[in-house]
C-alpha atoms as a PDB file:
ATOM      1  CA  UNK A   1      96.694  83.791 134.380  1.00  0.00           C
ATOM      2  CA  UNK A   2      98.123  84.468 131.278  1.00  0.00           C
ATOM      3  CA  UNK A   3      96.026  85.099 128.123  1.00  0.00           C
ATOM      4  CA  UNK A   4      97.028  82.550 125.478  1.00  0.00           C
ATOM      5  CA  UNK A   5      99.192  80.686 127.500  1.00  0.00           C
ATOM      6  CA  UNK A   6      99.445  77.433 125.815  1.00  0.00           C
ATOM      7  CA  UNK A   7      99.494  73.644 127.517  1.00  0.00           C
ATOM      8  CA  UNK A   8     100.974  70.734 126.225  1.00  0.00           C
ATOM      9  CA  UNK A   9     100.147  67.213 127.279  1.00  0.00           C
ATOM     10  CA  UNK A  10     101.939  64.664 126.162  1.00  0.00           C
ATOM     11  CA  UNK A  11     100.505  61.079 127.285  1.00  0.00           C
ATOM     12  CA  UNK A  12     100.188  57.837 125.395  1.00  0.00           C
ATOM     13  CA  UNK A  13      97.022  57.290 127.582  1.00  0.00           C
ATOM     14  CA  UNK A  14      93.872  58.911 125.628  1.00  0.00           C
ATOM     15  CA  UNK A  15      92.015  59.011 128.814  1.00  0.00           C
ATOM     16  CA  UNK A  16      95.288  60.847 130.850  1.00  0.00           C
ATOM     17  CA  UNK A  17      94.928  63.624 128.639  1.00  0.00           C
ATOM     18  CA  UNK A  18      91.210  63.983 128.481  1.00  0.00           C
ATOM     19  CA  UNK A  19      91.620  64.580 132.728  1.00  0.00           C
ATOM     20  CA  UNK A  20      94.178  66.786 132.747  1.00  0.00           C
ATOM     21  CA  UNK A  21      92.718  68.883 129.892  1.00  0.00           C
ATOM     22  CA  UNK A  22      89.622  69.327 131.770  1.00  0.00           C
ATOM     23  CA  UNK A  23      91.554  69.901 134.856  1.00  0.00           C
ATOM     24  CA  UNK A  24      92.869  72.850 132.443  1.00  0.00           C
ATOM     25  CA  UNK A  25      90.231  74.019 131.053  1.00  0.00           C
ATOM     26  CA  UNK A  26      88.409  74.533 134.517  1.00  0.00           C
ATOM     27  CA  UNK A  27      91.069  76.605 135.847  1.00  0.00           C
ATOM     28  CA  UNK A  28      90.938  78.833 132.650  1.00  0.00           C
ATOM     29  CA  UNK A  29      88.586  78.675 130.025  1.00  0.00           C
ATOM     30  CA  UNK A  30      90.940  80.813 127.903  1.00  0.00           C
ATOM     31  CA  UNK A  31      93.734  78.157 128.263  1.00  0.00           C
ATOM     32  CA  UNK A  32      94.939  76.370 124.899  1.00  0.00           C
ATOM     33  CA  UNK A  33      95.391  73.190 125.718  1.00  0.00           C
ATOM     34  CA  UNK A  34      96.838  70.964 123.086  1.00  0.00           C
ATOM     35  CA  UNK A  35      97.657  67.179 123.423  1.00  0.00           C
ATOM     36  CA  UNK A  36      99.537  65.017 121.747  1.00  0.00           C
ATOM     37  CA  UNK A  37      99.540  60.773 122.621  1.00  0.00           C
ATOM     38  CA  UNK A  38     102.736  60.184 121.031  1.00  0.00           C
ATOM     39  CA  UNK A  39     105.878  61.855 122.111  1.00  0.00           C
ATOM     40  CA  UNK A  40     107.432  61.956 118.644  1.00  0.00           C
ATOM     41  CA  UNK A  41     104.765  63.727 116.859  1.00  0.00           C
ATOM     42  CA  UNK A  42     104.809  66.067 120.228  1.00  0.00           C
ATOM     43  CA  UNK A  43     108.424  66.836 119.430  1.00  0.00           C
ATOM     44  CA  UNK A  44     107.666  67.591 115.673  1.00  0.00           C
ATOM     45  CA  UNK A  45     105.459  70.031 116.889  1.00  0.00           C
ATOM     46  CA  UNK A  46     106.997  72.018 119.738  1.00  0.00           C
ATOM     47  CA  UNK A  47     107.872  74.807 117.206  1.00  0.00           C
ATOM     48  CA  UNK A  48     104.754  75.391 116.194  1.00  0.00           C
ATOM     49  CA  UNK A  49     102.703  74.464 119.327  1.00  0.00           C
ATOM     50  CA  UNK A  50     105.297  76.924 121.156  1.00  0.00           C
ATOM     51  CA  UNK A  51     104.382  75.869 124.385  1.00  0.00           C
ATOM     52  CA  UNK A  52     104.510  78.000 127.661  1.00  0.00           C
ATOM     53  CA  UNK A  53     104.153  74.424 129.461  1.00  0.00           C
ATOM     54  CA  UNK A  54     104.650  70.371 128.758  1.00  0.00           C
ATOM     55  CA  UNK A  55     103.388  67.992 130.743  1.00  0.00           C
ATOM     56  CA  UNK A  56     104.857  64.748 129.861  1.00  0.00           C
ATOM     57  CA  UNK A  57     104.399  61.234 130.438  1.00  0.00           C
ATOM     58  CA  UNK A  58     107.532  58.632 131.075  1.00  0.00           C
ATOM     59  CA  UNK A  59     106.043  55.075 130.401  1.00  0.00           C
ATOM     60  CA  UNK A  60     105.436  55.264 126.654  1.00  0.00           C
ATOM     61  CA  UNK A  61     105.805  53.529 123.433  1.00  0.00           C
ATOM     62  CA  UNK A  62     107.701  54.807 120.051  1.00  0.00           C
ATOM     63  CA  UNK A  63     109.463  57.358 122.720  1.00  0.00           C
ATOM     64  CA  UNK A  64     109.709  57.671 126.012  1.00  0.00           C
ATOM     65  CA  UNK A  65     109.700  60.286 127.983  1.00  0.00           C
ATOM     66  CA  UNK A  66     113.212  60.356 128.397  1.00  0.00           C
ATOM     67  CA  UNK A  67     114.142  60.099 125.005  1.00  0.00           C
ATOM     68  CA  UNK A  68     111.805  63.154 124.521  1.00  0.00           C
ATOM     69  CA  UNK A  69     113.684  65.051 127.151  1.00  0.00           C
ATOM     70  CA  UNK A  70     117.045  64.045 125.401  1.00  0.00           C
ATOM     71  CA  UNK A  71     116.268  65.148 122.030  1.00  0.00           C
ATOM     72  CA  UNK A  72     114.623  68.758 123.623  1.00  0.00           C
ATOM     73  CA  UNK A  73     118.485  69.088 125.330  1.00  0.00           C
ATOM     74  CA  UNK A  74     119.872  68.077 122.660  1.00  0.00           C
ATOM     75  CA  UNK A  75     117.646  70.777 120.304  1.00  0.00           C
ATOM     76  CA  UNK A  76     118.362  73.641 123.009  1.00  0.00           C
ATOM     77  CA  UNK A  77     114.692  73.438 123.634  1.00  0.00           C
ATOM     78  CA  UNK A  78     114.110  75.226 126.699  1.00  0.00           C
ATOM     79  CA  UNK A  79     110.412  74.560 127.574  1.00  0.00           C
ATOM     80  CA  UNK A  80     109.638  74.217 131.234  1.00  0.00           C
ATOM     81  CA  UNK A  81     108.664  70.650 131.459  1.00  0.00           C
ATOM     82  CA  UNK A  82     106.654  68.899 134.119  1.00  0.00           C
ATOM     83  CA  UNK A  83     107.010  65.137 134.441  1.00  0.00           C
ATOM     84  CA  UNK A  84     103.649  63.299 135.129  1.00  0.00           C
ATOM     85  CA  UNK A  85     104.051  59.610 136.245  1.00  0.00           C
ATOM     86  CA  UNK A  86     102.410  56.953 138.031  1.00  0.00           C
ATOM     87  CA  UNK A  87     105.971  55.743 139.106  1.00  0.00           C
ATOM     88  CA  UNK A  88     106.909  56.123 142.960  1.00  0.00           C
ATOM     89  CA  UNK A  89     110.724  55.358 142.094  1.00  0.00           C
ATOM     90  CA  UNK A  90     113.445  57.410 143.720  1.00  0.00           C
ATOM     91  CA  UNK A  91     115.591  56.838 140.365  1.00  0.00           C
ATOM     92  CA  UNK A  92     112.858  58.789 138.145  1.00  0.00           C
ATOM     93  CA  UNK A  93     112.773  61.891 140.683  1.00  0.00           C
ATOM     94  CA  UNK A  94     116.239  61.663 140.983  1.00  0.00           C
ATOM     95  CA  UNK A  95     117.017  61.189 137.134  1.00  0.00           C
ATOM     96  CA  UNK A  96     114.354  63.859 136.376  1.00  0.00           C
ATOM     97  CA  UNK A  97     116.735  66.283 138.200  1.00  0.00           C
ATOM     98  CA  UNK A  98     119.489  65.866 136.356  1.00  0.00           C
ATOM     99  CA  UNK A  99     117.403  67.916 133.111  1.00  0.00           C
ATOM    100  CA  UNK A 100     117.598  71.690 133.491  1.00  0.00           C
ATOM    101  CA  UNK A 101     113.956  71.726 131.584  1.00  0.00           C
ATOM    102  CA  UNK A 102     111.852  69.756 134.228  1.00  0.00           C
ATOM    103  CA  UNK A 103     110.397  71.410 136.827  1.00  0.00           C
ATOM    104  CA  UNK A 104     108.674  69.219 139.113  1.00  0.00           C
ATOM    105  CA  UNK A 105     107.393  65.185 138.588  1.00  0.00           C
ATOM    106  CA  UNK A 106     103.992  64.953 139.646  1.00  0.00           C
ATOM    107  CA  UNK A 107     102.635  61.497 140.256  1.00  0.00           C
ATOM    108  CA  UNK A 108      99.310  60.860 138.711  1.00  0.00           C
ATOM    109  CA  UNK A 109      96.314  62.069 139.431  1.00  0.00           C
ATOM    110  CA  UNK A 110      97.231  65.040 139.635  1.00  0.00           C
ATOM    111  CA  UNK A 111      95.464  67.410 141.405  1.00  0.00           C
ATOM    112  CA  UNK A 112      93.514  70.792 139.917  1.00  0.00           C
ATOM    113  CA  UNK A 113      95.112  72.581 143.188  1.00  0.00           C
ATOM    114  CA  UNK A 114      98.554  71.253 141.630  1.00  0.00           C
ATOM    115  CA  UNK A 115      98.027  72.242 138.604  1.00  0.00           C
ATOM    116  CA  UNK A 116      96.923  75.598 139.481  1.00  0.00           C
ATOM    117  CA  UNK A 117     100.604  75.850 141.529  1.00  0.00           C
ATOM    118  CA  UNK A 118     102.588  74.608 137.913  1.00  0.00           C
ATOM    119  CA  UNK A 119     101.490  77.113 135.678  1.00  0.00           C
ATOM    120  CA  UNK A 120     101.576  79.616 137.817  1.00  0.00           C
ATOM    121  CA  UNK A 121     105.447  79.914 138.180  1.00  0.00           C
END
């Protein structure tokens, strides 16, 4: 793993991010894992957060996830972005591939095992 390599969760749901930061945090203690539960204070902060990863949420208030992707595009913000969703819809996977930043979608819970596979690309 890479020393200082930097995590950000982005998740309206407090609890969402609390898992997946331990999830984090029990790969690799030296992960910084920072978390945000509102996607447009997440945005504000990209520059300084400088992530190596985002893991964002779809389903939430003030911004969605989509929106968020949007404005990164439309920033030239190339973070590699991982979509986590409890949605089993064809049309999210499908939409989620039309964004050069997103990786994968992972439908919650995601797994450490998973996890492990993300950052490691």
């Amino acid at each position: 793993m890479n020393k200082g390599m930097k995590i950000l969760i982005i998740d309206d749901e407090p609890i969402h991010n609390f898992i997946a930061t331990r999830l984090f945090r029990q790969i690799d203690p030296e992960l910084k894992v920072i978390d945000f539960t509102d996607a447009f204070n997440a945005l504000k902060e990209i520059p300084v957060v400088d992530p190596d990863f985002i893991f964002l949420d779809l389903n939430m208030p003030r911004m969605t996830g989509w929106a968020f992707l949007d404005k990164m595009e439309a920033a030239g913000l190339k973070y590699k972005v991982f979509i986590l969703t409890s949605s089993v819809s064809s049309f999210d996977h499908e939409k989620a591939k039309t964004y050069a930043n997103v990786v994968e979608c992972l439908e919650k819970p995601v797994k450490k095992e998973k996890l492990i596979q993300c950052i490691s690309m």
